[in-house]
Structures are given as C-alpha cells and as structure tokens.
C-alpha atoms as a PDB file:
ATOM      1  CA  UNK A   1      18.015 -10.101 -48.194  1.00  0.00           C
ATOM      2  CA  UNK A   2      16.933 -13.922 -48.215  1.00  0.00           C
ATOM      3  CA  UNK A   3      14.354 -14.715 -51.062  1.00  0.00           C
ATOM      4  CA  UNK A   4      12.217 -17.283 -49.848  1.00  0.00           C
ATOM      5  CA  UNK A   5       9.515 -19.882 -52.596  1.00  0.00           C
ATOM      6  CA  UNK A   6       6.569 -18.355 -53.549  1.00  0.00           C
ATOM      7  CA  UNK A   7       3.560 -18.918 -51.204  1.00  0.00           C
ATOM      8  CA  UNK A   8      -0.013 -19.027 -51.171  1.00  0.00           C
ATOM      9  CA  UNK A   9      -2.519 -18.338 -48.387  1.00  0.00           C
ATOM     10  CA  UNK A  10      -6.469 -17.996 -47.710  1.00  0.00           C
ATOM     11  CA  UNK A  11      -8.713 -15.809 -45.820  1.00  0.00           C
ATOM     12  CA  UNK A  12     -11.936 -17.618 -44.778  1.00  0.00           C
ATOM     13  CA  UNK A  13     -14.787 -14.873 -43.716  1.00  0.00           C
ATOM     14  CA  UNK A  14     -18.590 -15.126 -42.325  1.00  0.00           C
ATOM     15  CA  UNK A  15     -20.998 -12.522 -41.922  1.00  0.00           C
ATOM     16  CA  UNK A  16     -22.757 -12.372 -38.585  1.00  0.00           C
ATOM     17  CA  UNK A  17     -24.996 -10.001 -36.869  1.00  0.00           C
ATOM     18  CA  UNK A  18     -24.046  -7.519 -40.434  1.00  0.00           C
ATOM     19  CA  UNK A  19     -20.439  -7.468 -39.414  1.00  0.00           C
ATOM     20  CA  UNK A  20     -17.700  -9.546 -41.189  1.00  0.00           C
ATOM     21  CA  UNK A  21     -15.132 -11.636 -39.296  1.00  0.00           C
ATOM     22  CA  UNK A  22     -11.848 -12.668 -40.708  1.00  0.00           C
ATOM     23  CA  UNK A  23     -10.205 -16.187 -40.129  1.00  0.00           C
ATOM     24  CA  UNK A  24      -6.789 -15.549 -39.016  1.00  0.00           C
ATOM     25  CA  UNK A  25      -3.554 -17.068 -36.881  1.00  0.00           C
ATOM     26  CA  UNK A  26      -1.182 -16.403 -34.127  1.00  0.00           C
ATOM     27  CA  UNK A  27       1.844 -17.835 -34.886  1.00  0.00           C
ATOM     28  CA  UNK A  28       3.025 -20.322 -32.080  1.00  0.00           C
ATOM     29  CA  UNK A  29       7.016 -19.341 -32.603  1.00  0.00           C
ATOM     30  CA  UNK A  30       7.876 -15.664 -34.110  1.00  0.00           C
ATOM     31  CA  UNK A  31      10.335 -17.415 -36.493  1.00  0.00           C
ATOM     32  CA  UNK A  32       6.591 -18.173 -38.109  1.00  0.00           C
ATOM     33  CA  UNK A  33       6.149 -14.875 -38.858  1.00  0.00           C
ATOM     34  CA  UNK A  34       5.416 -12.351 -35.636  1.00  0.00           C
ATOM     35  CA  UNK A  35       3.802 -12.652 -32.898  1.00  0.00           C
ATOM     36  CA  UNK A  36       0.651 -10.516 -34.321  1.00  0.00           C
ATOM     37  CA  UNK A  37      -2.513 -12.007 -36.026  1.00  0.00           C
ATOM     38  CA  UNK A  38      -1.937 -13.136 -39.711  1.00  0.00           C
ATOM     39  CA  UNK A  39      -3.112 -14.463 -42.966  1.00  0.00           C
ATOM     40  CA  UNK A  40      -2.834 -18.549 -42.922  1.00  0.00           C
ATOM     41  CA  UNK A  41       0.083 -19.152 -45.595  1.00  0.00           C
ATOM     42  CA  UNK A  42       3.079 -21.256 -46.792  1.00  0.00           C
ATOM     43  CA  UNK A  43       4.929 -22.377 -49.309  1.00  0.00           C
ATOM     44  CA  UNK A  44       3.598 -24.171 -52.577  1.00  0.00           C
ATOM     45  CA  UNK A  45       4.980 -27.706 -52.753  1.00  0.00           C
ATOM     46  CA  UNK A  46       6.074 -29.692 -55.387  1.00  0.00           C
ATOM     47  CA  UNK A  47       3.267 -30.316 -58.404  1.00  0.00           C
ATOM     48  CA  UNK A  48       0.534 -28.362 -55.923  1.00  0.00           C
ATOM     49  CA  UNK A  49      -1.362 -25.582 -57.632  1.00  0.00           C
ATOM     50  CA  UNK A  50      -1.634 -22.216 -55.689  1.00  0.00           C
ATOM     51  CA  UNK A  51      -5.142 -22.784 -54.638  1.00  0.00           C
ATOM     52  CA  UNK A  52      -4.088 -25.864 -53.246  1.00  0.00           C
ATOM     53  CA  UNK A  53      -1.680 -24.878 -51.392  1.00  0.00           C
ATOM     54  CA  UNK A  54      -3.768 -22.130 -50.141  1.00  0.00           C
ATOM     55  CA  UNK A  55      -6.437 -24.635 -48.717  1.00  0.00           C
ATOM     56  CA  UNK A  56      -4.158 -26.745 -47.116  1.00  0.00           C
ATOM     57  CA  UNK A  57      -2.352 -24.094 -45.371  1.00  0.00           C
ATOM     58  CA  UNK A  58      -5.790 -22.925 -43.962  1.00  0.00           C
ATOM     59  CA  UNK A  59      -7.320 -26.620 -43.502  1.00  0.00           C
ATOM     60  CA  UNK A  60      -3.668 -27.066 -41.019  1.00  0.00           C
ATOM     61  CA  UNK A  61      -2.907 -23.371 -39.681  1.00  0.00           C
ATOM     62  CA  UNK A  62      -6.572 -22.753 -39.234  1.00  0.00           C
ATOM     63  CA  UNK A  63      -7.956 -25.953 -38.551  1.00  0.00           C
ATOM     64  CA  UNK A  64     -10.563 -24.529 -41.395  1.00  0.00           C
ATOM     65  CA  UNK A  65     -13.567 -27.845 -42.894  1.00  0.00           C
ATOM     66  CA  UNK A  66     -12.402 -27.811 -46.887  1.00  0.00           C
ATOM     67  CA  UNK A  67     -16.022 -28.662 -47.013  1.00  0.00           C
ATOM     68  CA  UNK A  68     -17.300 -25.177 -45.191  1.00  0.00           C
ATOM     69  CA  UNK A  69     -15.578 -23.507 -47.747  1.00  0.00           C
ATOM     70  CA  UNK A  70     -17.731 -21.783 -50.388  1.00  0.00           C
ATOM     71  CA  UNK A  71     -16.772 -20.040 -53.645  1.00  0.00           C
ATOM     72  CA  UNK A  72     -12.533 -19.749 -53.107  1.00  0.00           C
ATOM     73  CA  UNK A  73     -11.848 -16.576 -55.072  1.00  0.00           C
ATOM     74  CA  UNK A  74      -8.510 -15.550 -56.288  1.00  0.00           C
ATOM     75  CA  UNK A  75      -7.661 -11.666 -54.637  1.00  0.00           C
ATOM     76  CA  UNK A  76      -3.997 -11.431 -56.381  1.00  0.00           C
ATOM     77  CA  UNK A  77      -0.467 -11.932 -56.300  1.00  0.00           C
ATOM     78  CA  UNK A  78       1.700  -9.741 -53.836  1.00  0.00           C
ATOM     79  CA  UNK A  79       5.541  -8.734 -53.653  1.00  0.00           C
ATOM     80  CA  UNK A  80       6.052  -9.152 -49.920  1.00  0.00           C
ATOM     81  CA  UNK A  81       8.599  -6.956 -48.681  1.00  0.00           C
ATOM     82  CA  UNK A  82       9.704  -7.637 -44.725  1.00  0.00           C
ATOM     83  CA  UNK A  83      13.152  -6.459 -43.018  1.00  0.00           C
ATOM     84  CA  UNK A  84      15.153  -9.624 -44.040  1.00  0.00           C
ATOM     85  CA  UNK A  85      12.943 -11.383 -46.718  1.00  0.00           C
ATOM     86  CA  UNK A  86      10.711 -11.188 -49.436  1.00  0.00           C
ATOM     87  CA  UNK A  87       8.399 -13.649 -51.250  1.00  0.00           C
ATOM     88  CA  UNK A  88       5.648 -13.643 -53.638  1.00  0.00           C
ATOM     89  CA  UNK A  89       2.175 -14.324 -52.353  1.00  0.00           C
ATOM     90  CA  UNK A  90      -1.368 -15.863 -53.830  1.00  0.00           C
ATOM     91  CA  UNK A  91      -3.894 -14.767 -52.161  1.00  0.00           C
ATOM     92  CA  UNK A  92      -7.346 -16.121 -52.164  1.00  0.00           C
ATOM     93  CA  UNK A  93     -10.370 -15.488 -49.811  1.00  0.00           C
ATOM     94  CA  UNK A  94     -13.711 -17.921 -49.256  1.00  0.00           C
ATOM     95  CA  UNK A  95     -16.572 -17.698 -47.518  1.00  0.00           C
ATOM     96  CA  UNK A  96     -16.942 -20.016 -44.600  1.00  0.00           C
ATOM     97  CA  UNK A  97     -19.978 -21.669 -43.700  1.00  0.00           C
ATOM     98  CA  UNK A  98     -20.164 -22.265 -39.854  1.00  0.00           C
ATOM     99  CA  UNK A  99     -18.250 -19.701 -37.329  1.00  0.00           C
ATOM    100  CA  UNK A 100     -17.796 -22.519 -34.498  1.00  0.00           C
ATOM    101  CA  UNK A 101     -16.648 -25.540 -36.854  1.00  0.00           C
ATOM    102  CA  UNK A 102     -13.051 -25.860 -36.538  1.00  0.00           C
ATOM    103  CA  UNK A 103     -10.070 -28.611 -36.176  1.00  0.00           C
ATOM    104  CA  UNK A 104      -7.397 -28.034 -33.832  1.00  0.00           C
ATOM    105  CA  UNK A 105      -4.398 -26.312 -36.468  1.00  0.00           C
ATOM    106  CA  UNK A 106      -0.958 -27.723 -36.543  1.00  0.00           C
ATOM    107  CA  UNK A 107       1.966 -26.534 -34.048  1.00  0.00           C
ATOM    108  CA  UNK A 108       3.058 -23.852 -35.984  1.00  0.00           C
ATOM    109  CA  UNK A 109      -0.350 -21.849 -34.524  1.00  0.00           C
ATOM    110  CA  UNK A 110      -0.533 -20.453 -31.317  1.00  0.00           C
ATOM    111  CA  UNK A 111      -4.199 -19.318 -32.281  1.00  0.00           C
ATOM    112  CA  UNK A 112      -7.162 -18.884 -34.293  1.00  0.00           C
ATOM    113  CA  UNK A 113      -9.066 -15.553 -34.115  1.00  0.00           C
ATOM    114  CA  UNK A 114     -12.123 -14.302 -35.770  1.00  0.00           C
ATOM    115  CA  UNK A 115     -11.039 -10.392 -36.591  1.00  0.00           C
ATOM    116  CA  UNK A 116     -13.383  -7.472 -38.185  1.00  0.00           C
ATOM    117  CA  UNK A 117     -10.862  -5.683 -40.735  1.00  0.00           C
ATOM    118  CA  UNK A 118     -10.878  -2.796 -38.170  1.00  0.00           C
ATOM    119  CA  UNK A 119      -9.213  -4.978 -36.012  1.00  0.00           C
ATOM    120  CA  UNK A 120      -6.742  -6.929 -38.032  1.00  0.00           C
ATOM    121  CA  UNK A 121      -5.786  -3.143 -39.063  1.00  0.00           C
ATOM    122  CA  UNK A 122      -5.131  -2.231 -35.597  1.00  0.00           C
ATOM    123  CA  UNK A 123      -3.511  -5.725 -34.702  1.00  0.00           C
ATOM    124  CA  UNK A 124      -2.196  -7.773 -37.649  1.00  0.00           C
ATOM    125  CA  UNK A 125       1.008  -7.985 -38.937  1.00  0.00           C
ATOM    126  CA  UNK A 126       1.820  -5.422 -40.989  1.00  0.00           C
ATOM    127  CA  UNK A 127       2.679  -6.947 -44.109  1.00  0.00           C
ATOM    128  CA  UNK A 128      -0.794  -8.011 -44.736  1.00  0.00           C
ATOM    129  CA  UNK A 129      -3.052  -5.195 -43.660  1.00  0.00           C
ATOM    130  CA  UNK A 130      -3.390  -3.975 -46.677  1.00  0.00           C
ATOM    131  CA  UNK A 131      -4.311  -7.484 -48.336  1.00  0.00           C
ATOM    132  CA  UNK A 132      -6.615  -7.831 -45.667  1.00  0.00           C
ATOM    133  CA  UNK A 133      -7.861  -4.272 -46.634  1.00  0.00           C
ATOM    134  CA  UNK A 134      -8.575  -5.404 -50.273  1.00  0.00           C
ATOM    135  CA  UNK A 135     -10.582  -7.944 -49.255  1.00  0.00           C
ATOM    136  CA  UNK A 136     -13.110  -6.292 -46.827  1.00  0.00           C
ATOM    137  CA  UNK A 137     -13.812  -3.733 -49.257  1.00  0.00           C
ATOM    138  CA  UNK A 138     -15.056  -6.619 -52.210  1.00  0.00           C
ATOM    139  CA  UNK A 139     -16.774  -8.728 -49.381  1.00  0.00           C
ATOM    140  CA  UNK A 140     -18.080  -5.181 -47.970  1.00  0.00           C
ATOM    141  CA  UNK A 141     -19.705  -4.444 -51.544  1.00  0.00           C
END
C-alpha cells in the first residue's frame, strides 16, 4: 500500500433558509480521488503550515474568496485508509460569507457543489463522510 505526504483540506459552510450547505468538489479526473463529491485537499508543501495549505487547496479546488472566510477552525487529524493508499489528513472547516461568490477552481475540479450533510452522506466519497459528519454536528449545535 502506497503512503502518500500528509495533507490538509477545508470545508467552507453557510447557513441559508436554517439549512447548512457544505462547499465541496468533483474531481475532474478519478486519479484525483473518485468521481463522487469531496472535501477540497492536497498535500502540504514545503515550509507551508497546515492551515495554509488548507486555504489554498480550497481558494484553487473551490475557487473559495480567502477573504469570505470567517473563523477557520481546526476539526482534527485523520488516518485515511483507501484500497491502495493512505495519508494523514488536517482538517479544518470555516464559515463562508457569500453562497454565490466564487472563482473558477483549477483543472483538477470538475465541480463545485453546495451539499446539506444528508447529501454528502448519500453522495460523497466515502472516506470523508464521516469527517463531514463531525462537522455538521458542531456547526449544527
């Protein structure tokens, strides 16, 4: 099994009409993950701290404003497991302050979808439904 850098990704989130949306991505290749909604990550680079890294992964996967973000909180670390790889993942979740204010992401996405967590659980990829779990329940409190 290939052991891949660690990685670091963000969740951006609003609130609207009482229901919380999730920022996530559609990878535009399946050697980016799957072909099922996901978490906005990558790999940490050279002298970049993991919120860093987070941020830009979601300012180019998500075409996410750095400046719409609002108080970037830390969820964890996670051991992900997949068929032929593993990594270690920082995970950090912010809320976002305007639903429609977007750049176009980088080539790597396919697409950007707003996703209630009952959603994501239905659709997203299933190495981060239960991250994505985690985090509706302390936005939810």
């Amino acid at each position: 099994m290939k052991t891949i850098e660690a990685r670091s990704g963000l969740v951006p989130y609003v609130i609207k009409d009482y229901q919380i949306y999730f920022l996530c991505m559609v990878p535009s290749d399946p050697k980016y993950g799957t072909s099922s909604p996901q978490i906005a990550k990558g790999k940490i680079d050279e002298g970049e701290s993991p919120t860093e890294a987070a941020v830009r992964e979601a300012r180019e996967e998500l075409g996410i404003k750095e400046e719409l973000l609002d108080d970037i909180t830390f969820l964890g670390d996670f051991h992900i497991l997949g068929k032929n790889f593993q990594y270690n993942l920082s995970v950090y979740y912010a809320k976002y302050g305007n639903y429609n204010e977007l750049n176009e992401p980088v080539y790597e996405t396919k697409e950007v979808l707003w996703m209630t967590n009952e959603l994501f659980q239905e659709k997203g990829r299933y190495i981060h439904k239960d991250i994505m779990q985690k985090i509706f329940e302390l936005v939810n409190r």
